[in-house]
Protein backbone atom coordinates (compact mmCIF):
# COMPACT_ATOMS: atom_id res chain seq x y z
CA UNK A 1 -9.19 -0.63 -9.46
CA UNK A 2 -11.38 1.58 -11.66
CA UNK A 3 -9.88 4.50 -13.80
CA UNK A 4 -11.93 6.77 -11.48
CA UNK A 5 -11.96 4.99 -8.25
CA UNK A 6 -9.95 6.45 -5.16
CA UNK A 7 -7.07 4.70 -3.90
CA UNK A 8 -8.56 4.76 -0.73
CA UNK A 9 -12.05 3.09 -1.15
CA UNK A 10 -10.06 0.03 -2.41
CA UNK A 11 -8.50 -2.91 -0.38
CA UNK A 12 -5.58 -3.10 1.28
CA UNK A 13 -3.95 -5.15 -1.61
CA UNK A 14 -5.30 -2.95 -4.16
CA UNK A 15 -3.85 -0.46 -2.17
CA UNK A 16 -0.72 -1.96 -2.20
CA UNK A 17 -0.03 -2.65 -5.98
CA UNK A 18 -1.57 0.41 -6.73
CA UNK A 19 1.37 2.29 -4.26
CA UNK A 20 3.90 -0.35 -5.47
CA UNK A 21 3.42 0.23 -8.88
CA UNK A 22 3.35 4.63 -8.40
CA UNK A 23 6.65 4.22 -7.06
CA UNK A 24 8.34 2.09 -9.85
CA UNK A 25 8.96 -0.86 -8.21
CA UNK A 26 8.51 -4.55 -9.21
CA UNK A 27 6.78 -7.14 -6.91
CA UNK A 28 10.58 -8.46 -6.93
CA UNK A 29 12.06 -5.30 -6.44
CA UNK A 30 10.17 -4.70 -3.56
CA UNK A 31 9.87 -7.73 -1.80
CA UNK A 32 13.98 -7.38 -2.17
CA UNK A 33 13.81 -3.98 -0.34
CA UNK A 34 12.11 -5.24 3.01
CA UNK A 35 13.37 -8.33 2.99
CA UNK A 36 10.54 -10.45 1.85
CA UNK A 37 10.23 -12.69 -1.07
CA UNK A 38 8.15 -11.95 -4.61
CA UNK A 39 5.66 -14.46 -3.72
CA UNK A 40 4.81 -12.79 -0.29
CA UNK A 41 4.30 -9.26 -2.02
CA UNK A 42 2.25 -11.27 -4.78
CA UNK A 43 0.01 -12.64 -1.66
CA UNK A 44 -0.51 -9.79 0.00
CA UNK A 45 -1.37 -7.51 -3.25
CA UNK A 46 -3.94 -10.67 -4.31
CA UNK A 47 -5.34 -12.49 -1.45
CA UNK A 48 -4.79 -11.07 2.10
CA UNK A 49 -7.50 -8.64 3.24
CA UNK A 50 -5.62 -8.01 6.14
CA UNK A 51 -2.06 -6.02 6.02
CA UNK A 52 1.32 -7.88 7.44
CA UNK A 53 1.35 -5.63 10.75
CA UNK A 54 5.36 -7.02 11.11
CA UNK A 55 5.89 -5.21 7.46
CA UNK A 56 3.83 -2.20 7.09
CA UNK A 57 6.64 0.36 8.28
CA UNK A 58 8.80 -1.23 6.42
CA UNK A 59 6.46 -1.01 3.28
CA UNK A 60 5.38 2.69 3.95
CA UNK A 61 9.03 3.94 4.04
CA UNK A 62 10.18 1.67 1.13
CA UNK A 63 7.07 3.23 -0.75
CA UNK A 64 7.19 7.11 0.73
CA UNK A 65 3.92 6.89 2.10
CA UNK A 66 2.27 6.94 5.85
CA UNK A 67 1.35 4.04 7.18
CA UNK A 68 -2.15 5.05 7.41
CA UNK A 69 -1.74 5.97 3.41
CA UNK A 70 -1.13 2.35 3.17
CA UNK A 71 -3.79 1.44 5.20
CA UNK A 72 -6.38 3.69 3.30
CA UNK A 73 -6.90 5.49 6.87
CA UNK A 74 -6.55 9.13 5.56
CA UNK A 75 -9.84 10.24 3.75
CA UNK A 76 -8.10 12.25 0.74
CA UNK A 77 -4.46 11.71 -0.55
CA UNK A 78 -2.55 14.56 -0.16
CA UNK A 79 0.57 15.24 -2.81
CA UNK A 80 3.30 13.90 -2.51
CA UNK A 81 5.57 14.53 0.89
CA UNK A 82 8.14 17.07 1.38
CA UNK A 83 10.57 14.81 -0.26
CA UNK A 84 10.77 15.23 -4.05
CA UNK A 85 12.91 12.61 -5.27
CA UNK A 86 11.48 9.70 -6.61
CA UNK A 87 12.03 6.03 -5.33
CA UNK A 88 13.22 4.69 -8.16
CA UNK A 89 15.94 7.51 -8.51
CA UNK A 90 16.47 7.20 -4.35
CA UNK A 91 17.03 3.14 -5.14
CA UNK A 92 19.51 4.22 -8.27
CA UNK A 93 21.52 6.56 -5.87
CA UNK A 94 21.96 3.83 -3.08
CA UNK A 95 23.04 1.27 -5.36
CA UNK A 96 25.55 3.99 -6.67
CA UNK A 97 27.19 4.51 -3.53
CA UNK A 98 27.56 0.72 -2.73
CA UNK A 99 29.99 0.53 -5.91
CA UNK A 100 33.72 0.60 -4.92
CA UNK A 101 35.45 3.53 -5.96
CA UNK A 102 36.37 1.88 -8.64
C-alpha cells in the first residue's frame, strides 16, 4: 500500500495487515487471539484474495473494526468507534486479570 492510497481501494490482505498492524498486533499475536496459527494470518495478508468467511467476526472484533471495514465495504473510514482504548492496552488488561492474585 501507497503512502497516499486508501485503505479501502486495497485488497482484502492489504486490508488486513494494514488493520493488523494499526492495532499493534503481530501476525503471531493475532493468529493467537482467534485461534489460528501465524502461518494462516501470513496467507491470508499475502496470497488469498478472498477473506476466511469462518474468521472474519472473529478478526473484526479482535481488530475493533466492522466487518465490512475489513472487507473494504464502507466507502470512507470513519474514526475510530465509540470505544477509546486501544487493543494493545485491551490485550494488556486481559492478560492482567488472568494472573492469580498473587
Amino acid at each position: 500500500m501507497t503512502k497516499h492510497q486508501h485503505p479501502d481501494a486495497i485488497g482484502f490482505g492489504a486490508r488486513l495487515a494494514h488493520l493488523r498492524k494499526a492495532a499493534g498486533y503481530t501476525q503471531t499475536q493475532l493468529a493467537d487471539e482467534i485461534g489460528a496459527t501465524r502461518r494462516k494470518i501470513a496467507y491470508y495478508e499475502s496470497e488469498s484474495e478472498y477473506p476466511p468467511a469462518n474468521l472474519l467476526t472473529d478478526l473484526a472484533r479482535v481488530l475493533n473494526v466492522s466487518t465490512d471495514d475489513l472487507l473494504g465495504l464502507n466507502g470512507t473510514r470513519k474514526g475510530p468507534k465509540a470505544i477509546t482504548v486501544s487493543p494493545r492496552l485491551e490485550r494488556r488488561m486481559r492478560q492482567i486479570e488472568a494472573l492469580s492474585p498473587k
